[in-house]
C-alpha atoms as a PDB file:
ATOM      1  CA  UNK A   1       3.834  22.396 -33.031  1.00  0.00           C
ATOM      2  CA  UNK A   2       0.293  23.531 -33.073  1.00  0.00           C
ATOM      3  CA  UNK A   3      -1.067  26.842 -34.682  1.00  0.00           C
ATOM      4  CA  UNK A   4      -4.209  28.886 -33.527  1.00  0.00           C
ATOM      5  CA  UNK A   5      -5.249  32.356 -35.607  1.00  0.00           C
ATOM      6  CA  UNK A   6      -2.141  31.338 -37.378  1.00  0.00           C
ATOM      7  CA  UNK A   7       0.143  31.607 -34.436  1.00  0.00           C
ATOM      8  CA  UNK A   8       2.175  28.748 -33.803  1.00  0.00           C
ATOM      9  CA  UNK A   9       1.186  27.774 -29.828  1.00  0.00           C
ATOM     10  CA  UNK A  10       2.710  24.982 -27.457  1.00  0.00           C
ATOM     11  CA  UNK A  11       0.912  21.823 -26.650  1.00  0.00           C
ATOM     12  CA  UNK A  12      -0.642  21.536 -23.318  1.00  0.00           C
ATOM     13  CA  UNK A  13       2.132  19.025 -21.072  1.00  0.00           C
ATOM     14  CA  UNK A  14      -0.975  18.158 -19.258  1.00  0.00           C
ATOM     15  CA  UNK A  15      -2.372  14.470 -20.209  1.00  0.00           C
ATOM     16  CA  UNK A  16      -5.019  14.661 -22.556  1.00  0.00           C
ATOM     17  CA  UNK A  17      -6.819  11.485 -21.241  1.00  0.00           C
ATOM     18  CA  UNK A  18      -6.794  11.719 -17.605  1.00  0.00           C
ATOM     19  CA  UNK A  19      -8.812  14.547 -15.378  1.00  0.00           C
ATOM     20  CA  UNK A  20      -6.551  16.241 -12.926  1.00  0.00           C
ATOM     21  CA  UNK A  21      -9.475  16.229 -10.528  1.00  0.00           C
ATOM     22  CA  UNK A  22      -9.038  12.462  -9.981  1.00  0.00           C
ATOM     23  CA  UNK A  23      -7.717  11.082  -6.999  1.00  0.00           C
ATOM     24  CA  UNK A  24      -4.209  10.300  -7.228  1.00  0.00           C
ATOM     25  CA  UNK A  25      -0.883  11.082  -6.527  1.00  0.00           C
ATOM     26  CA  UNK A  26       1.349  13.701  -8.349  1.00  0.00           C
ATOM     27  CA  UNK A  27       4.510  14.661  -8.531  1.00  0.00           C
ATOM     28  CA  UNK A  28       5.030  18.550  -9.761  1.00  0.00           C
ATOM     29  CA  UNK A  29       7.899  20.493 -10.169  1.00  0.00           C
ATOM     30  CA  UNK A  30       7.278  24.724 -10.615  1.00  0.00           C
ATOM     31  CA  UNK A  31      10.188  26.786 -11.599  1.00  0.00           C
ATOM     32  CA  UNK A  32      11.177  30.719 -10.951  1.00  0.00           C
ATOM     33  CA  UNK A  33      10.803  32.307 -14.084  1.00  0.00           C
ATOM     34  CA  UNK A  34      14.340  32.559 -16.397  1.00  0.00           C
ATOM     35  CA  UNK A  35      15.088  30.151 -13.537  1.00  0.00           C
ATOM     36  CA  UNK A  36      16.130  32.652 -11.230  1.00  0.00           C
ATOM     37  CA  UNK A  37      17.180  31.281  -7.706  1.00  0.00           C
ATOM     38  CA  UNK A  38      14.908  33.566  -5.923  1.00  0.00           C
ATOM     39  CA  UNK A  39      14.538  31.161  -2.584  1.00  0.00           C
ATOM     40  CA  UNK A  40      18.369  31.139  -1.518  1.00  0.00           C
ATOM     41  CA  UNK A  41      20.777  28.850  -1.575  1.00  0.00           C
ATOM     42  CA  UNK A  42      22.720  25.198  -1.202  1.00  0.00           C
ATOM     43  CA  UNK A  43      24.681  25.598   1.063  1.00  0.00           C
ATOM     44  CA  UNK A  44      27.037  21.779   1.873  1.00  0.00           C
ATOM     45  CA  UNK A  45      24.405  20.167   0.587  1.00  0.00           C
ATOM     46  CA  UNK A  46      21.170  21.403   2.591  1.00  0.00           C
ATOM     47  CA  UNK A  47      18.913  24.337   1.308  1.00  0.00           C
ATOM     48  CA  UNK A  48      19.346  27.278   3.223  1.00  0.00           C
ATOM     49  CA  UNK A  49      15.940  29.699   2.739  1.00  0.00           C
ATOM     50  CA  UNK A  50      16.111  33.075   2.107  1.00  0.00           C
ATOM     51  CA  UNK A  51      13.086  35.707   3.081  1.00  0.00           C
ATOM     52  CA  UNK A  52      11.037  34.670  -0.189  1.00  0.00           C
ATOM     53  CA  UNK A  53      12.377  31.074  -0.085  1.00  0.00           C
ATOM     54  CA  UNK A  54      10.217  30.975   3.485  1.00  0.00           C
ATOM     55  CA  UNK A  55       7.178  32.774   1.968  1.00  0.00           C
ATOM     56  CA  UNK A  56       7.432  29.806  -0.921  1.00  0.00           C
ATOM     57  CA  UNK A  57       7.876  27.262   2.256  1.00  0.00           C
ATOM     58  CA  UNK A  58       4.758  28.627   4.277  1.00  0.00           C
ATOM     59  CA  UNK A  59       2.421  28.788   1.180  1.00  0.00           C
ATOM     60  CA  UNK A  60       3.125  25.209   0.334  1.00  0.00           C
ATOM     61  CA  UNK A  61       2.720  24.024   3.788  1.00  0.00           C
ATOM     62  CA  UNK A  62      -0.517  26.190   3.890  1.00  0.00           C
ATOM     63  CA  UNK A  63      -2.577  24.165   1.024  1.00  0.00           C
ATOM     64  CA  UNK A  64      -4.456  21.730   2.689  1.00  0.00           C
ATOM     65  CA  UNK A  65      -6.069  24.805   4.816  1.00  0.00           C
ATOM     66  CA  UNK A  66      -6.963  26.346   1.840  1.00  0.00           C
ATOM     67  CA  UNK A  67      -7.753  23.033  -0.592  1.00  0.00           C
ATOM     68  CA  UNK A  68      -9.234  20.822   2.394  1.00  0.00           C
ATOM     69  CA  UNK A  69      -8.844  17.601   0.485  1.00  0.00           C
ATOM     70  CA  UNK A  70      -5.457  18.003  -0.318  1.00  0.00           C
ATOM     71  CA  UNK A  71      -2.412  15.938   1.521  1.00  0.00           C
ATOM     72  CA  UNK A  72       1.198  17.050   0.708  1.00  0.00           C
ATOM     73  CA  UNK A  73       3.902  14.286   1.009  1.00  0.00           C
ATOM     74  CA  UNK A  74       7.402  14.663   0.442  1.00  0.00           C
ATOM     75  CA  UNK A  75       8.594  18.177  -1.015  1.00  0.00           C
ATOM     76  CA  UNK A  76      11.678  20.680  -1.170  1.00  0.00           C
ATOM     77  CA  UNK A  77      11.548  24.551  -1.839  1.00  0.00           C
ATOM     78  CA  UNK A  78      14.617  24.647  -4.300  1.00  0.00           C
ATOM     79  CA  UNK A  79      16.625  27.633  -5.151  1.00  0.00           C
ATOM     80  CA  UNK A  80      14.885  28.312  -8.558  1.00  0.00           C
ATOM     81  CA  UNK A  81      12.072  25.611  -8.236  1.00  0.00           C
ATOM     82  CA  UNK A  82       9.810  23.914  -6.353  1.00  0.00           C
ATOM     83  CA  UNK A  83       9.446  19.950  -6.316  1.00  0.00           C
ATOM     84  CA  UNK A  84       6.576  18.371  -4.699  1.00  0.00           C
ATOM     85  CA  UNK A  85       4.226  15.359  -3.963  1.00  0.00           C
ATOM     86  CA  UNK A  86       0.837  16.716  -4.518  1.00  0.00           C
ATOM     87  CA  UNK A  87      -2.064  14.510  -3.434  1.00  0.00           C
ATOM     88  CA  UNK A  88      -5.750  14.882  -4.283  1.00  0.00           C
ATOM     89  CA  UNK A  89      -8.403  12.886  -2.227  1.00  0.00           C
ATOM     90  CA  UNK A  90     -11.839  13.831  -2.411  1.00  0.00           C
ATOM     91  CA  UNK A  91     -13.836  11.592  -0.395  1.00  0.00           C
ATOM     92  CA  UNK A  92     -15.754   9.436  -2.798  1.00  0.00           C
ATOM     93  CA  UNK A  93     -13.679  10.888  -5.666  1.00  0.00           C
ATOM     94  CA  UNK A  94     -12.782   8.834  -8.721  1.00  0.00           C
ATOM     95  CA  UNK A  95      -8.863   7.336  -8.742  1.00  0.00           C
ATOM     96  CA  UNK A  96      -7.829   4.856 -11.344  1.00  0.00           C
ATOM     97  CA  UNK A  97      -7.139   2.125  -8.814  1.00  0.00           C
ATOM     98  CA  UNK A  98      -3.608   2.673  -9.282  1.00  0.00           C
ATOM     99  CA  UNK A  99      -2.483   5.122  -6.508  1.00  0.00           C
ATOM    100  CA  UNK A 100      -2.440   3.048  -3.436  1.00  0.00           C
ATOM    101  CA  UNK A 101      -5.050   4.880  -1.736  1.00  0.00           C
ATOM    102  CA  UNK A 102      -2.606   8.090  -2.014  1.00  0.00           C
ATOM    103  CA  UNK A 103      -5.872  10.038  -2.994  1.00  0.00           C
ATOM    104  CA  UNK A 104      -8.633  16.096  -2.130  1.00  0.00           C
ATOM    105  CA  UNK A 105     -10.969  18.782  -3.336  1.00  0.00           C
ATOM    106  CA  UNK A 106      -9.602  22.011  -3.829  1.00  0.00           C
ATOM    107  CA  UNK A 107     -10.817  25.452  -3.394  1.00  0.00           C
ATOM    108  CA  UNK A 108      -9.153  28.964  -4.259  1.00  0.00           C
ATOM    109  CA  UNK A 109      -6.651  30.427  -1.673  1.00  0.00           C
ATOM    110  CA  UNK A 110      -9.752  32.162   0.490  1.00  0.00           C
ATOM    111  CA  UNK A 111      -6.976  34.795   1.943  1.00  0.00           C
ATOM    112  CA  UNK A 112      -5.084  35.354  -1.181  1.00  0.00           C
ATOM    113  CA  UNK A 113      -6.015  37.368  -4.246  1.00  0.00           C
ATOM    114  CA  UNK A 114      -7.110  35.620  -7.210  1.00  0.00           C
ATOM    115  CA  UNK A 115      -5.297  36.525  -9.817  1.00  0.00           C
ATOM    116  CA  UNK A 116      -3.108  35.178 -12.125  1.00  0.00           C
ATOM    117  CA  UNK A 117       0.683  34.156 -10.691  1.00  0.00           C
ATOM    118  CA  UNK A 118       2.652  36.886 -12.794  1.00  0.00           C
ATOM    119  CA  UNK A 119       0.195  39.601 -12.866  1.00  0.00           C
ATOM    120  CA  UNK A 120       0.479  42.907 -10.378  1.00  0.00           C
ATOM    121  CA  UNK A 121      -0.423  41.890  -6.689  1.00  0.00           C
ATOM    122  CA  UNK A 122      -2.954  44.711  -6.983  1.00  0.00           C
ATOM    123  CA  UNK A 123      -4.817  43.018  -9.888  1.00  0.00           C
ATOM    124  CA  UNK A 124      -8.458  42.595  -9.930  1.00  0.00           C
ATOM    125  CA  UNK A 125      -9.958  39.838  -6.602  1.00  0.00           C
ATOM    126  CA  UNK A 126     -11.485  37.909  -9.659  1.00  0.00           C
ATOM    127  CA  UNK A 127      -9.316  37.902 -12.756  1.00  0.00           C
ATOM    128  CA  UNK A 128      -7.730  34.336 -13.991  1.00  0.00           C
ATOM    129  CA  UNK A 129     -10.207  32.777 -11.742  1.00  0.00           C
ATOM    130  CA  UNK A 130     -12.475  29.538 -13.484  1.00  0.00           C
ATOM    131  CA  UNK A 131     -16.309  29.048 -12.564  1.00  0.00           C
ATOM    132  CA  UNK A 132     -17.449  26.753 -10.222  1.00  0.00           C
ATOM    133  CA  UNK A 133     -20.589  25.846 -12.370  1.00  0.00           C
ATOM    134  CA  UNK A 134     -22.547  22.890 -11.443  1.00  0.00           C
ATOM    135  CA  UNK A 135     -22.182  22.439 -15.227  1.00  0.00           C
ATOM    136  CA  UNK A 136     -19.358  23.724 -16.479  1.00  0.00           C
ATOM    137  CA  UNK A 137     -18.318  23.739 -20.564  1.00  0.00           C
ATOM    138  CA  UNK A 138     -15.017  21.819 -19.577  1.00  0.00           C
ATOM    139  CA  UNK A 139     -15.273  18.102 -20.281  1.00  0.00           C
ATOM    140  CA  UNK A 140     -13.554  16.914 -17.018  1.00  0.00           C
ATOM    141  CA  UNK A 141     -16.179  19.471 -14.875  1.00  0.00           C
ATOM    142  CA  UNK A 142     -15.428  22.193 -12.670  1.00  0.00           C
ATOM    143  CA  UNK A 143     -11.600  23.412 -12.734  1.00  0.00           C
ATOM    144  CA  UNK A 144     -11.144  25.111  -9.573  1.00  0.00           C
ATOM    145  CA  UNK A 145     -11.419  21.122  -8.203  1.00  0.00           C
ATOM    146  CA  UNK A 146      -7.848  20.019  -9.723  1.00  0.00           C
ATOM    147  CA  UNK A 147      -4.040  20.027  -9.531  1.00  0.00           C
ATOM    148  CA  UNK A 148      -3.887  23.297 -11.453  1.00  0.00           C
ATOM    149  CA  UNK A 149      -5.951  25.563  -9.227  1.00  0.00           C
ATOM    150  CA  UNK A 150      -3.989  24.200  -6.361  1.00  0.00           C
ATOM    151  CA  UNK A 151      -0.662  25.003  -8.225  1.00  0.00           C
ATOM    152  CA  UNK A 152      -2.272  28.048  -9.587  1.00  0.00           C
ATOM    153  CA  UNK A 153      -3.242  28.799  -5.615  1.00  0.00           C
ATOM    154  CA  UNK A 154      -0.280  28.165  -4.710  1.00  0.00           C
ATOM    155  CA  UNK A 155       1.938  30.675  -7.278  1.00  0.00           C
ATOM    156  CA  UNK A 156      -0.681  33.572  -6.279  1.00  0.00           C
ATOM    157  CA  UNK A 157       0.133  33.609  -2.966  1.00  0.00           C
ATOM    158  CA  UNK A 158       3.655  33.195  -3.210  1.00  0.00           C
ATOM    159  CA  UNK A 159       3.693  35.797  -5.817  1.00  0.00           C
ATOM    160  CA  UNK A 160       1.691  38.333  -3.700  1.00  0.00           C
ATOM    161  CA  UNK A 161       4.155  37.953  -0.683  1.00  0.00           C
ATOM    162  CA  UNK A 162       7.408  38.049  -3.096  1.00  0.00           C
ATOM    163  CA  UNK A 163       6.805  41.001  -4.379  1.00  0.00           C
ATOM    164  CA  UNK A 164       6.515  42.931  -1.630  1.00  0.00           C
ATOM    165  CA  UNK A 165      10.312  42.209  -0.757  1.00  0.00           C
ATOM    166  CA  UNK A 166      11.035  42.283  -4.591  1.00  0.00           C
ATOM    167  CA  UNK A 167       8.677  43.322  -7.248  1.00  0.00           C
ATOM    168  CA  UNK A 168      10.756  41.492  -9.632  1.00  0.00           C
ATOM    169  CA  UNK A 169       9.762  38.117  -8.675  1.00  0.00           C
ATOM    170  CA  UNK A 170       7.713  35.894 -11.281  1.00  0.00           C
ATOM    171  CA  UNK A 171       7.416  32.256 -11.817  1.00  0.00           C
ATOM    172  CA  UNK A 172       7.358  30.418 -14.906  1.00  0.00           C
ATOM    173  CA  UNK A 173       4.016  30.051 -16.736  1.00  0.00           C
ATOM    174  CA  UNK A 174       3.883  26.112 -16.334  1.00  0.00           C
ATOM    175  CA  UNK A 175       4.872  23.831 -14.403  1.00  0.00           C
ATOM    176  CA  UNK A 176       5.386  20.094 -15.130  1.00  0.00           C
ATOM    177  CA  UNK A 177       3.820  17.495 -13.025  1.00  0.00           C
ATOM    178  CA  UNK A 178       3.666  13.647 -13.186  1.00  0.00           C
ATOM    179  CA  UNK A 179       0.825  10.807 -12.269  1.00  0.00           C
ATOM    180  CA  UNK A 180       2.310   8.739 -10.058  1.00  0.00           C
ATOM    181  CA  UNK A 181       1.034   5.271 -11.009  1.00  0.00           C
ATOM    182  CA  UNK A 182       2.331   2.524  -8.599  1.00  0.00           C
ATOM    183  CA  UNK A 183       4.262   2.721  -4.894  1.00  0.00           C
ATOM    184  CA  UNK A 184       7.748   1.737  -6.838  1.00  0.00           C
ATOM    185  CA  UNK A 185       7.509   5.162  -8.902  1.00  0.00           C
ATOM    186  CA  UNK A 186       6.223   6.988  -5.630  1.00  0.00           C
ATOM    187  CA  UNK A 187       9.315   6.093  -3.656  1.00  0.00           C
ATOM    188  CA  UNK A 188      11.980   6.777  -6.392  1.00  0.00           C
ATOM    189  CA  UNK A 189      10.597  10.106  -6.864  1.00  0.00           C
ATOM    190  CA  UNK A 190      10.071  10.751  -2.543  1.00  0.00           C
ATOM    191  CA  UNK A 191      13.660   9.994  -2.260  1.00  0.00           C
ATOM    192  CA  UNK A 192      14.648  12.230  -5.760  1.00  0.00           C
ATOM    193  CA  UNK A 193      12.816  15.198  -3.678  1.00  0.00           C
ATOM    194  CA  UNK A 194      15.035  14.033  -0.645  1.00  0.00           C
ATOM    195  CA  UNK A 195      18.567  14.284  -2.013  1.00  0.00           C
ATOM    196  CA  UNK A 196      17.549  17.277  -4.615  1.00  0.00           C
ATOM    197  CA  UNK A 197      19.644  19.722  -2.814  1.00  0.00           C
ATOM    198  CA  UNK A 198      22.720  16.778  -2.113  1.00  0.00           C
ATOM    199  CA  UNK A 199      22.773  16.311  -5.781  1.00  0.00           C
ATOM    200  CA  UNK A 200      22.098  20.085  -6.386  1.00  0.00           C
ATOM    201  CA  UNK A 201      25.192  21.055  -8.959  1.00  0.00           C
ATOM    202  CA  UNK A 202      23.910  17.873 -10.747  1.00  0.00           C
ATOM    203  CA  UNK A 203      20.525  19.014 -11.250  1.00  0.00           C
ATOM    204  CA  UNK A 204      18.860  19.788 -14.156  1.00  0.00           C
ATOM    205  CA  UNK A 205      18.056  23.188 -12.799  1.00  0.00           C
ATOM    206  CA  UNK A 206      21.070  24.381 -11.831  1.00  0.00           C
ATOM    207  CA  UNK A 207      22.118  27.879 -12.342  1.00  0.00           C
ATOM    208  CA  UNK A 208      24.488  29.840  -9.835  1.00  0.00           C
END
């Protein structure tokens, strides 16, 4: 494990050699925080949404309006997390030539607050927000253009809706996401995302 100012810290899950701007395909999973099954319940084998499980549902489904060059693929709103196929195609964009053409720009939520996932739903318009600089100090350029201002997008406005129902509601800090390299990986992982809530007492995530 890492330290910074003498504090021991967590390495980034994020790869260090590719650019999450790219074109490509990914596969991301974003939990509740503790885990907590805020978005209802499995009920014989089908999710069954709650209130705040249909606010997660419309925000996801609401991306590409808000992150034009986005296309979502297969996903499932999970009792305590979130699995999805996330795809970025930017029209000329770079891809690795891997992705088979599953290749989109992205832009803050415009009708959302911009803050950061867990803080107060009144927080500043502009905190946790990165610059759009024509030149910006991050090697892979401009980071409101990649998977983690969508995701981050995406927690903010789900966040912002939760907690009017419950102020309680928080996600975790990360999430975990996977480049999906070739169309053998892309359709284990669609049909993972199908049967998620069959094979829901099996999962990984579970917690009652």
């Amino acid at each position: 494990m890492d330290k910074f100012n003498n504090k021991y810290r967590i390495p980034s899950a994020r790869a260090p050699f590719w650019d999450y701007g790219w074109n490509a395909a990914y596969f991301v999973t974003i939990c509740t925080q503790n885990r907590e099954c805020w978005f209802g319940d499995v009920v014989d084998g089908e999710m069954v949404l709650n209130d705040i499980g249909k606010i997660a549902n419309d925000c996801w489904l609401e991306i590409p309006k808000h992150f034009p060059f986005v296309k979502l693929e297969n996903y499932v709103i999970m009792p305590n997390h979130v699995h999805g196929i996330v795809v970025i195609d930017k029209p000329g964009g770079r891809n690795d030539g891997r992705n088979d053409g599953r290749n989109v720009e992205t832009q803050n939520f415009a009708s959302l607050p911009n803050a950061s996932p867990n803080a107060s739903p009144n927080a500043s318009p502009n905190a946790d927000i990165p610059s759009e600089s024509d030149n910006p100090k991050n090697k892979f350029g401009p980071q409101s253009k990649n998977l983690a201002s969508i995701i981050r997008g995406f927690k903010i406005g789900v966040t912002k809706n939760a907690r009017q129902i419950n102020p309680d509601f928080a996600w975790q800090s990360r999430y975990h996401d996977h480049i999906i390299r070739n169309d053998t990986s892309y359709q284990t992982i669609s049909e993972y995302i199908i049967n998620n809530p069959m094979k829901w007492q099996q999962d990984k995530f579970y917690k009652v």
